[in-house]
C-alpha atoms as a PDB file:
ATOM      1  CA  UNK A   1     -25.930  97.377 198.184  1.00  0.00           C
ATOM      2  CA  UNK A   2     -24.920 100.853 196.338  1.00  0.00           C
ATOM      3  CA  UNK A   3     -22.343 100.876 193.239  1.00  0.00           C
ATOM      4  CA  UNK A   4     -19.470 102.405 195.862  1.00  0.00           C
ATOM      5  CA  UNK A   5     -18.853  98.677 196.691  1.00  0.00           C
ATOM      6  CA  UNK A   6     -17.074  98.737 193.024  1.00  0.00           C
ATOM      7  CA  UNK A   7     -15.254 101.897 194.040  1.00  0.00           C
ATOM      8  CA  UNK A   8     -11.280 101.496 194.959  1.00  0.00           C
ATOM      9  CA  UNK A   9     -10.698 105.517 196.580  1.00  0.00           C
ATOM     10  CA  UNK A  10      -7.629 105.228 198.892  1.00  0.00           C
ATOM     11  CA  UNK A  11      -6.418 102.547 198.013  1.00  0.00           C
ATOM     12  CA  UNK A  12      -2.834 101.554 196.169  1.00  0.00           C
ATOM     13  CA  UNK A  13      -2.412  98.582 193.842  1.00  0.00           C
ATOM     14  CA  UNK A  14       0.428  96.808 192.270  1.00  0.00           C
ATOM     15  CA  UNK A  15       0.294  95.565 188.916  1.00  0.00           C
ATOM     16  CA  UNK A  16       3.260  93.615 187.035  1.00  0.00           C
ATOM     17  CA  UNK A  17       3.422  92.759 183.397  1.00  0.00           C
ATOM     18  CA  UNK A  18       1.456  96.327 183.451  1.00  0.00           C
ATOM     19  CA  UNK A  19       3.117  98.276 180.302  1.00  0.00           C
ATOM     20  CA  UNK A  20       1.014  96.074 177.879  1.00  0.00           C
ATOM     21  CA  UNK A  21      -2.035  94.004 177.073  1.00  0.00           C
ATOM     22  CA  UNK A  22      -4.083  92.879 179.847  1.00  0.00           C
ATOM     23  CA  UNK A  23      -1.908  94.490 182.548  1.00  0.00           C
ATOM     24  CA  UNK A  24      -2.247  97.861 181.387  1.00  0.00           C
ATOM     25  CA  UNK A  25      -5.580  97.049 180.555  1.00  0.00           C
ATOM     26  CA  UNK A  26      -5.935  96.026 184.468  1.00  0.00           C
ATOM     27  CA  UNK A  27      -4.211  98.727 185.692  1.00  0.00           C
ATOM     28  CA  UNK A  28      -6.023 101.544 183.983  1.00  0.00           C
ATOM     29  CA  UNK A  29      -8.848 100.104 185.274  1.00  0.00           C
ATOM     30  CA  UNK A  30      -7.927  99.934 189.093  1.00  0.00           C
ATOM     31  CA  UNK A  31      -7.280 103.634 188.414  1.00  0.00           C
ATOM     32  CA  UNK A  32     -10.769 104.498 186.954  1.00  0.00           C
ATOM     33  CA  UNK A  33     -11.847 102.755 190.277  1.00  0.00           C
ATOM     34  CA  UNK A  34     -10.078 104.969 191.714  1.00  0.00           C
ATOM     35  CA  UNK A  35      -6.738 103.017 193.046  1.00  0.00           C
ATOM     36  CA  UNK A  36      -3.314 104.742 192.860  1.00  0.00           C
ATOM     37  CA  UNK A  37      -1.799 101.811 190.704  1.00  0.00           C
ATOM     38  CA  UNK A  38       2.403 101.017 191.157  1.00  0.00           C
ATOM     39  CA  UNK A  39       2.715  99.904 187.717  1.00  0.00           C
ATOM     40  CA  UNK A  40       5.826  97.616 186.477  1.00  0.00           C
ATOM     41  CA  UNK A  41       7.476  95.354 183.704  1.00  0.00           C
ATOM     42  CA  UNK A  42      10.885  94.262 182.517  1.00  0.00           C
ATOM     43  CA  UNK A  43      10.501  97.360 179.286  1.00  0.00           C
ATOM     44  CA  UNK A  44      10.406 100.935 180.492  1.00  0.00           C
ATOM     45  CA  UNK A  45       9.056 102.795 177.727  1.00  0.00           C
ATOM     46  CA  UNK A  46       5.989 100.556 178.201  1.00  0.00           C
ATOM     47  CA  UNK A  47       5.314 101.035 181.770  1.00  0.00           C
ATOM     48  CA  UNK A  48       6.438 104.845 181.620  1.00  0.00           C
ATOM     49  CA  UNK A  49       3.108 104.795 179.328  1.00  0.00           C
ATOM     50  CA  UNK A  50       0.718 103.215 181.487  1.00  0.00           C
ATOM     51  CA  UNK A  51       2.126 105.663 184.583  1.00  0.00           C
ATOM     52  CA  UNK A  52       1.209 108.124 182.110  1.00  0.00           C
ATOM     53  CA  UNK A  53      -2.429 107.278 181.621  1.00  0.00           C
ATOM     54  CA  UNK A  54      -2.544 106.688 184.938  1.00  0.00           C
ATOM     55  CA  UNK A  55      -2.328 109.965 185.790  1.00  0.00           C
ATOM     56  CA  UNK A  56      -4.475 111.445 183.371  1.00  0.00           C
ATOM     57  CA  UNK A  57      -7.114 109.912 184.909  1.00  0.00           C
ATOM     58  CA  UNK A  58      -6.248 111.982 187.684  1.00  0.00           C
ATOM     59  CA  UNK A  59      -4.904 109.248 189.962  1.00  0.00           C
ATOM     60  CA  UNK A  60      -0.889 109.183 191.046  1.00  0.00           C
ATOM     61  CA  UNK A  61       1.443 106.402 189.684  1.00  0.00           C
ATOM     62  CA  UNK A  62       4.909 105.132 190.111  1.00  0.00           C
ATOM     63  CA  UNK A  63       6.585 102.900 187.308  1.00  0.00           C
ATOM     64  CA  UNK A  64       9.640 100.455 187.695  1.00  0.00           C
ATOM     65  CA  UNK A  65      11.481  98.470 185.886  1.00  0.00           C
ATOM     66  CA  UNK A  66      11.218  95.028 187.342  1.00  0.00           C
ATOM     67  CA  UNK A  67      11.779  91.507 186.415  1.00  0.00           C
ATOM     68  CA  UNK A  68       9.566  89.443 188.931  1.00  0.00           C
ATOM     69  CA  UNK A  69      12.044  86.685 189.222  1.00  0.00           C
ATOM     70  CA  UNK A  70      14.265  87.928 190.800  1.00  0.00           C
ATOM     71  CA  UNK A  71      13.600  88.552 194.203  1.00  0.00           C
ATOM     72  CA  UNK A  72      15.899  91.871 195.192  1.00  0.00           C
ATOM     73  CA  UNK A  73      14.205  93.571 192.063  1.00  0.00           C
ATOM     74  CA  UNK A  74      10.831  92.333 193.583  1.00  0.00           C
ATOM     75  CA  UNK A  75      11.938  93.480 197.335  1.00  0.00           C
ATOM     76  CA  UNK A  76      12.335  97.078 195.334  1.00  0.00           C
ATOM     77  CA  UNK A  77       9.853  97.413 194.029  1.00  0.00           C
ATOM     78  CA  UNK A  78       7.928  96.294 197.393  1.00  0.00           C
ATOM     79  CA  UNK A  79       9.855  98.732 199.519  1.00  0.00           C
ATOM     80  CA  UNK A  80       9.288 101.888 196.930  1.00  0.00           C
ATOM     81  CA  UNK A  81       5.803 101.812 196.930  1.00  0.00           C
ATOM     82  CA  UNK A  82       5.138 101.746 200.484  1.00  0.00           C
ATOM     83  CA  UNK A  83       7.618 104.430 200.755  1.00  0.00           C
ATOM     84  CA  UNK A  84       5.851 106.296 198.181  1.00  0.00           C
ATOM     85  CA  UNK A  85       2.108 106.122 199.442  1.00  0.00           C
ATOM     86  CA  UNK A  86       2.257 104.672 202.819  1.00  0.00           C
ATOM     87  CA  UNK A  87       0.284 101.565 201.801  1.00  0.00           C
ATOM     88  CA  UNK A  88      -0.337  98.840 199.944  1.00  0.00           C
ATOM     89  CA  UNK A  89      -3.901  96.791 199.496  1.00  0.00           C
ATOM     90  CA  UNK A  90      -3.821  94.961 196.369  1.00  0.00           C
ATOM     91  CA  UNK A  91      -1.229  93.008 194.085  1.00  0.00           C
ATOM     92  CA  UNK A  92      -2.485  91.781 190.345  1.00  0.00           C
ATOM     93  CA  UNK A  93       0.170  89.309 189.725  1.00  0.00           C
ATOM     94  CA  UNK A  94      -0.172  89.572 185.532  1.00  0.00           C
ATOM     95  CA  UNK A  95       3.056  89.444 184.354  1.00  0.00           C
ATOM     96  CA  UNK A  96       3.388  86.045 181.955  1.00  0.00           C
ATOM     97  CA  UNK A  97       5.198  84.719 178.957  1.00  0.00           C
ATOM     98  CA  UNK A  98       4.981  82.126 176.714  1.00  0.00           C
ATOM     99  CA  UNK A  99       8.305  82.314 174.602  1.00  0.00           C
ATOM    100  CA  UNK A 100       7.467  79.038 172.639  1.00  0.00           C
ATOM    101  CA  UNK A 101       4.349  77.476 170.219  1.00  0.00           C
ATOM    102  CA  UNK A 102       5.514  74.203 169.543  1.00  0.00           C
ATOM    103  CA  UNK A 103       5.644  70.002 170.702  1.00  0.00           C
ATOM    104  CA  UNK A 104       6.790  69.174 174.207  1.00  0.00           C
ATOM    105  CA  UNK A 105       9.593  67.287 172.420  1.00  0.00           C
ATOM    106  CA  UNK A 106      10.697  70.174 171.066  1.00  0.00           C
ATOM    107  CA  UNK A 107      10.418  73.032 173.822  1.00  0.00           C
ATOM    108  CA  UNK A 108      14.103  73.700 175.028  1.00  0.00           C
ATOM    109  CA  UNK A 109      15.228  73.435 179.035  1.00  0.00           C
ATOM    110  CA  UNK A 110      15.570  77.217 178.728  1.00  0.00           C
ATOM    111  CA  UNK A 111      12.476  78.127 177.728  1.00  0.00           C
ATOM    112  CA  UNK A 112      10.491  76.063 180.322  1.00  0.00           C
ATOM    113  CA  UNK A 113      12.700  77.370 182.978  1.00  0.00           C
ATOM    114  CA  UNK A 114      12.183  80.690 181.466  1.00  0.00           C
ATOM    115  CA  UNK A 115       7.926  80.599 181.224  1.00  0.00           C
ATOM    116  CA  UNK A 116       7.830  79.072 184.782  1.00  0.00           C
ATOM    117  CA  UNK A 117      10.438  81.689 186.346  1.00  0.00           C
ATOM    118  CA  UNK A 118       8.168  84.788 185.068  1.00  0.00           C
ATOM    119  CA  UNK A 119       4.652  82.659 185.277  1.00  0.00           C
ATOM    120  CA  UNK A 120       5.176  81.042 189.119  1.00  0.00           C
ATOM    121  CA  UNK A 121       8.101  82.393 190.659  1.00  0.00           C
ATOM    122  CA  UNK A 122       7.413  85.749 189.880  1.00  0.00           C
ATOM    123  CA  UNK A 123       3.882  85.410 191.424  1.00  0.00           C
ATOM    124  CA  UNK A 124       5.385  84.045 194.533  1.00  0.00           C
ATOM    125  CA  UNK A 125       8.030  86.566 195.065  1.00  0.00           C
ATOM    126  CA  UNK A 126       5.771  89.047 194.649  1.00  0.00           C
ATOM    127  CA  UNK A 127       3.283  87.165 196.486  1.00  0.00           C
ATOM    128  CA  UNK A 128       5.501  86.559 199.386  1.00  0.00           C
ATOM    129  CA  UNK A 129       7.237  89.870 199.834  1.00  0.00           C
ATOM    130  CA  UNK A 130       3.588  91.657 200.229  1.00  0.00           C
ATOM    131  CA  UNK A 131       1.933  89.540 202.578  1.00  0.00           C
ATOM    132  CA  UNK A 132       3.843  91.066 205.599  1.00  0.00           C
ATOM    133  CA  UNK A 133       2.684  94.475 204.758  1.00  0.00           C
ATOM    134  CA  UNK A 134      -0.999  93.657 203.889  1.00  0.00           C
ATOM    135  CA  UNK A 135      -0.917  91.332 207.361  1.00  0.00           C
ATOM    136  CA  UNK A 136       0.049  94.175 209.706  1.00  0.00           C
ATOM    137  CA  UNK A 137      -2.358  96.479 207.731  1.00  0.00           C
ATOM    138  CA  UNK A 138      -4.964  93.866 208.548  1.00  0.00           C
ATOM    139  CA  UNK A 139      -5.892  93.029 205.448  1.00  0.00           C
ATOM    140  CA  UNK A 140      -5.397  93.303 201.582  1.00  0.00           C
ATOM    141  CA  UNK A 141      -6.338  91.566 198.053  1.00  0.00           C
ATOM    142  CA  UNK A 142      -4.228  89.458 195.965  1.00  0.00           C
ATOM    143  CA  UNK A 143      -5.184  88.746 192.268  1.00  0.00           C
ATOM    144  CA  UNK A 144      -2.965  86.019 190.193  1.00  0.00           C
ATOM    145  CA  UNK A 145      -3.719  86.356 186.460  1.00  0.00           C
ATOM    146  CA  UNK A 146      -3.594  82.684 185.692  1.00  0.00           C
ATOM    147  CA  UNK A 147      -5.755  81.478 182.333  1.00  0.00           C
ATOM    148  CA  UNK A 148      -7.849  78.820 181.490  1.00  0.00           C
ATOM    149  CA  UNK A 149      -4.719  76.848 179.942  1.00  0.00           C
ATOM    150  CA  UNK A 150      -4.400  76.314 183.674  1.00  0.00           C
ATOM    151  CA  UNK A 151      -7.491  74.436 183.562  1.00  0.00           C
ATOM    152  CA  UNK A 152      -7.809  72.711 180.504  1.00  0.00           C
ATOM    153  CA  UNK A 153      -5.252  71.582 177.830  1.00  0.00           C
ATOM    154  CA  UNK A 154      -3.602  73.534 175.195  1.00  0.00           C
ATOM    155  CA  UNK A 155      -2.062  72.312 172.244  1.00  0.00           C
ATOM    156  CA  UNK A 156       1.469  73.240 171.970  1.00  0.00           C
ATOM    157  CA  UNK A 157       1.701  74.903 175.054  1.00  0.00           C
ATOM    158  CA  UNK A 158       3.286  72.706 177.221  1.00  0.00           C
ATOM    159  CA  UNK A 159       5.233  74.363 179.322  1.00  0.00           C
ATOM    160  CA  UNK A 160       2.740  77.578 179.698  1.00  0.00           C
ATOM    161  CA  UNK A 161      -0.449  75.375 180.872  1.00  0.00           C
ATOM    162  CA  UNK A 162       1.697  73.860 183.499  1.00  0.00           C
ATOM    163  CA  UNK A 163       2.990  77.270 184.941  1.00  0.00           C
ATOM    164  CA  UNK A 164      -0.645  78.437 184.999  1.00  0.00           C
ATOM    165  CA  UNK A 165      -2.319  75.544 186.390  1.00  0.00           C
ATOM    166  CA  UNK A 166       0.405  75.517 189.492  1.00  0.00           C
ATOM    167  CA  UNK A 167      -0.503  79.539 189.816  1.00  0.00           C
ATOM    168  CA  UNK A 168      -4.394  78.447 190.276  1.00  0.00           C
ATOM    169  CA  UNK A 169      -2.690  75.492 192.852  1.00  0.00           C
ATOM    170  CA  UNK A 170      -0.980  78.194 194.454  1.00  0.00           C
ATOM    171  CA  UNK A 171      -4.042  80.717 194.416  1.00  0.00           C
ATOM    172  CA  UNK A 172      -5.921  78.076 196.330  1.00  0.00           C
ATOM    173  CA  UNK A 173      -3.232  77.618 199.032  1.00  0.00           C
ATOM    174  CA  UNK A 174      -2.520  81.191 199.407  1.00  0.00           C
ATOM    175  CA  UNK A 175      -6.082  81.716 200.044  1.00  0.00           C
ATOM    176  CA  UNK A 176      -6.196  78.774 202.740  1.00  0.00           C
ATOM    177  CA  UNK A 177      -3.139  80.292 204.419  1.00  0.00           C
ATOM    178  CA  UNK A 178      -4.157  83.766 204.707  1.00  0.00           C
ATOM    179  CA  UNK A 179      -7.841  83.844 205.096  1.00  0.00           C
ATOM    180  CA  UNK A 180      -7.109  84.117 208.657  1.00  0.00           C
ATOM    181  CA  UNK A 181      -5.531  87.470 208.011  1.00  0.00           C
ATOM    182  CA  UNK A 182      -8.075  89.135 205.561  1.00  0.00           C
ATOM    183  CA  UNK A 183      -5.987  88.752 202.653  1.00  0.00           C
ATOM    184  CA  UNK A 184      -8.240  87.093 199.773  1.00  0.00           C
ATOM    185  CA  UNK A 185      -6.699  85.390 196.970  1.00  0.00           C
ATOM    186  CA  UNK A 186      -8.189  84.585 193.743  1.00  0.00           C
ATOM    187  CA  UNK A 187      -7.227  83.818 190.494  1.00  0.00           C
ATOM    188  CA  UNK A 188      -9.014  85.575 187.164  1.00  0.00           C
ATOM    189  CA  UNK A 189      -8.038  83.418 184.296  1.00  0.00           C
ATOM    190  CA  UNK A 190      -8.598  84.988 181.026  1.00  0.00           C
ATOM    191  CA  UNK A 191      -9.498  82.881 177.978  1.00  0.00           C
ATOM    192  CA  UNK A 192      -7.905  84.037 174.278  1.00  0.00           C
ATOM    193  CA  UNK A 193      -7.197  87.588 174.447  1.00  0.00           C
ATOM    194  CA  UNK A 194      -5.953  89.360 171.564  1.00  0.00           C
ATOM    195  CA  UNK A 195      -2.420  90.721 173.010  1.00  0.00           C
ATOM    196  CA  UNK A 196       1.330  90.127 172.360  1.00  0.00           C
ATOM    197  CA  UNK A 197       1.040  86.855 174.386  1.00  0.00           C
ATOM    198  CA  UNK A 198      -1.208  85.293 171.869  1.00  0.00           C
ATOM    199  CA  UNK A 199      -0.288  86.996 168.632  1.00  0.00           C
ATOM    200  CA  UNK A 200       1.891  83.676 166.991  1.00  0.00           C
ATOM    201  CA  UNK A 201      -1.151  81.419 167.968  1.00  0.00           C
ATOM    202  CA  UNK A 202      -3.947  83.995 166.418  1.00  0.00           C
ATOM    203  CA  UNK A 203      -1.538  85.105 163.018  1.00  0.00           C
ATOM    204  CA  UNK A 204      -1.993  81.801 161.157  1.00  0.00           C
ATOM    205  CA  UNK A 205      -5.339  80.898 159.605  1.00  0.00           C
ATOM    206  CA  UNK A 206      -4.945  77.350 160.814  1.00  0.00           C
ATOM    207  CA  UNK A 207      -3.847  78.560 163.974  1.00  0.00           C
ATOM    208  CA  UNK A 208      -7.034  80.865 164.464  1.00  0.00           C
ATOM    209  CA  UNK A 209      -9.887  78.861 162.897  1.00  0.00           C
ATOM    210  CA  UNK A 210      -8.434  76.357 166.029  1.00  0.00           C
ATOM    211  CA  UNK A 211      -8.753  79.182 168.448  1.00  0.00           C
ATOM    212  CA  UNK A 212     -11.973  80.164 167.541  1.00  0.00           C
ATOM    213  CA  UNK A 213     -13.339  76.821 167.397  1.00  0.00           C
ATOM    214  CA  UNK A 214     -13.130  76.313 171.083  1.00  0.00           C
ATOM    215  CA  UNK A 215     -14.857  79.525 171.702  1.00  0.00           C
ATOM    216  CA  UNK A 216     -18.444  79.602 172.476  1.00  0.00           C
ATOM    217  CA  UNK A 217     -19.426  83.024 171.699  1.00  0.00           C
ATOM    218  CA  UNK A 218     -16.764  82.317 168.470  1.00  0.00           C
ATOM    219  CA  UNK A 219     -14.466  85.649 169.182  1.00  0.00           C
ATOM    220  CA  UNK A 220     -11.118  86.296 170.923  1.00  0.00           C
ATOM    221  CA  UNK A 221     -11.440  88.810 173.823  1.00  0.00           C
ATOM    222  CA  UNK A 222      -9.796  91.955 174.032  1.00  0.00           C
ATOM    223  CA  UNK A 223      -8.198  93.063 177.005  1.00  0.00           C
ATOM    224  CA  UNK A 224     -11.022  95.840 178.209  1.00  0.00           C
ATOM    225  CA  UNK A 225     -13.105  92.503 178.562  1.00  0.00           C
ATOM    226  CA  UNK A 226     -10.683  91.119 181.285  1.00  0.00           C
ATOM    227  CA  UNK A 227     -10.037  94.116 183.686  1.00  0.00           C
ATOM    228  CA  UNK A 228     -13.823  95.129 185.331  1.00  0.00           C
ATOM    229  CA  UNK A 229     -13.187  91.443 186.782  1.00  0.00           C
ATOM    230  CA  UNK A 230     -10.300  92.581 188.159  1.00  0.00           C
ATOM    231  CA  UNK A 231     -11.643  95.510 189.612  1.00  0.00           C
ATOM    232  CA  UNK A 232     -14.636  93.377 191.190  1.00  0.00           C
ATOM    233  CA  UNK A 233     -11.925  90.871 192.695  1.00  0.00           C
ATOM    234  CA  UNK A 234     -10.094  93.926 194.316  1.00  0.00           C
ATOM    235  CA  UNK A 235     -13.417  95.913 195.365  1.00  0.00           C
ATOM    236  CA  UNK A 236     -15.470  95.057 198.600  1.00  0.00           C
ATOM    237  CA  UNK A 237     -17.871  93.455 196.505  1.00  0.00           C
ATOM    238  CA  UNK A 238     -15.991  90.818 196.686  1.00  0.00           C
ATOM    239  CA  UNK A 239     -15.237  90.938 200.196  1.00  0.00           C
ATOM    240  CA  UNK A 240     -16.571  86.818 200.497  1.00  0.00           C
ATOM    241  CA  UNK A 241     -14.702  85.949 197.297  1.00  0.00           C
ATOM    242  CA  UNK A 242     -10.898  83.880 198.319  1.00  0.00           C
ATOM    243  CA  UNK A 243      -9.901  80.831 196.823  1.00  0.00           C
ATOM    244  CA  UNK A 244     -11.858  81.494 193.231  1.00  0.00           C
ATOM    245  CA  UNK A 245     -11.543  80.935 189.960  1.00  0.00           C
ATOM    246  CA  UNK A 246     -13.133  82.882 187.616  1.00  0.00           C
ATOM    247  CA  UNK A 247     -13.111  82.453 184.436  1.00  0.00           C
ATOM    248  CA  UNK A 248     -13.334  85.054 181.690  1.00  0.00           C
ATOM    249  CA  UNK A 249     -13.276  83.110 178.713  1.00  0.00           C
ATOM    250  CA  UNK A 250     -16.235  83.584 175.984  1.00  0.00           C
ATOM    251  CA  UNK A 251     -17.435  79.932 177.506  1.00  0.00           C
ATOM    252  CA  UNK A 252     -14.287  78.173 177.008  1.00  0.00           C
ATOM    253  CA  UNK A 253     -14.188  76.463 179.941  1.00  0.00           C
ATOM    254  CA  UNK A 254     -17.822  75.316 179.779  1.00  0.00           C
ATOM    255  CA  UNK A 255     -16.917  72.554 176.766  1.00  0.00           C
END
């Protein structure tokens, strides 16, 4: 078993929430692979930047501005890039929020309708409007960027561990559904990475000593750290792999 199992050449991926943080940090890495990557978020100047890098590296790109709930921008988005390259073999659902730090008492109807529009239905739209394609191509890899809030508790995060722990539900019953059809399914779930997402969690003192404390190796992870499992979930080395969750987390989840 060679190191081309790792390699991605030919193939196209689709990576939302891509213009930042772990995204990009995803998405630049598919490319290295050596994946054309479709790369899109709600903030152009972001993606247009990751398309960018993309293609130094020598692979093509196509960025969009997208916001994942809503279905026709989704259905786009979908239609463009087989249009553009002809195929489609893996989806990284990544794009996630988490608007709000604070007691359930006080997290507004908005926001929680907000965090589980982007977190779940975003994944599912995508989800759904790509399994067609990847079933008549006979096969394909899906990759939901959940997080290990999904698995465990996190204080004042109410509303964000409950989006993520119904995208590992829904990683599990995507995978059930569409084993038949050589689509795998698994969900990477990232412990505390230092991006945007995390920022008003890891800027206070308190806040961080917190953080840190339920960290193992005792450091956040940067984004780098989360994309080569990415690229192993999309990559014929994981051609066995559906239904997982893996967990990339400095030994978070091991407590």
């Amino acid at each position: 078993m060679g190191a081309g199992i790792f390699e991605l050449e030919g193939k196209v991926a689709m990576v939302s929430g891509a213009g930042r943080g772990i995204g990009k940090a995803i998405a630049l890495a598919l490319a290295g692979a050596g994946a054309d990557v479709v790369v899109f978020s709600r903030t152009p100047e972001q993606f247009r930047r990751t398309a960018e890098e993309i293609e130094a590296l020598g692979r093509r790109s196509l960025g969009m501005r997208v916001d994942v709930s809503v279905a026709s921008d989704v259905e786009a988005v979908v239609r463009k890039t087989v249009e553009t390259f002809g195929r489609l073999d893996i989806l990284v659902n990544n794009a996630g929020l988490n608007p709000s730090y604070a007691r359930m008492e006080r997290v507004s109807e908005e926001e929680y309708d907000q965090i589980m529009a982007v977190n779940v239905k975003g994944a599912f739209l995508c989800s759904q409007r790509v399994i067609p394609i990847m079933k008549e191509r006979g096969g394909g890899c899906i990759i939901n960027v959940a997080s290990v809030a999904g698995l465990k508790g996190l204080f004042k995060c109410s509303a964000y561990t409950a989006s993520k722990g119904a995208l590992v539900q829904l990683t599990r019953t995507m995978a059930l559904e569409l084993a038949p059809f050589n689509i795998r399914v698994n969900a990477l779930c990232p412990g505390f990475v230092r991006t945007d997402l995390t920022e008003g969690l890891l800027s206070s003192e308190r806040g961080r000593e917190r953080v840190l404390s339920l960290i193992p190796m005792g450091r956040t992870g940067e984004p780098e750290e989360i994309a080569p499992a990415a690229v192993f979930l999309a990559s014929d080395a994981a051609s066995y792999v559906t239904g997982a969750v893996l967990c990339v987390d400095g030994g978070w989840s091991a407590w």
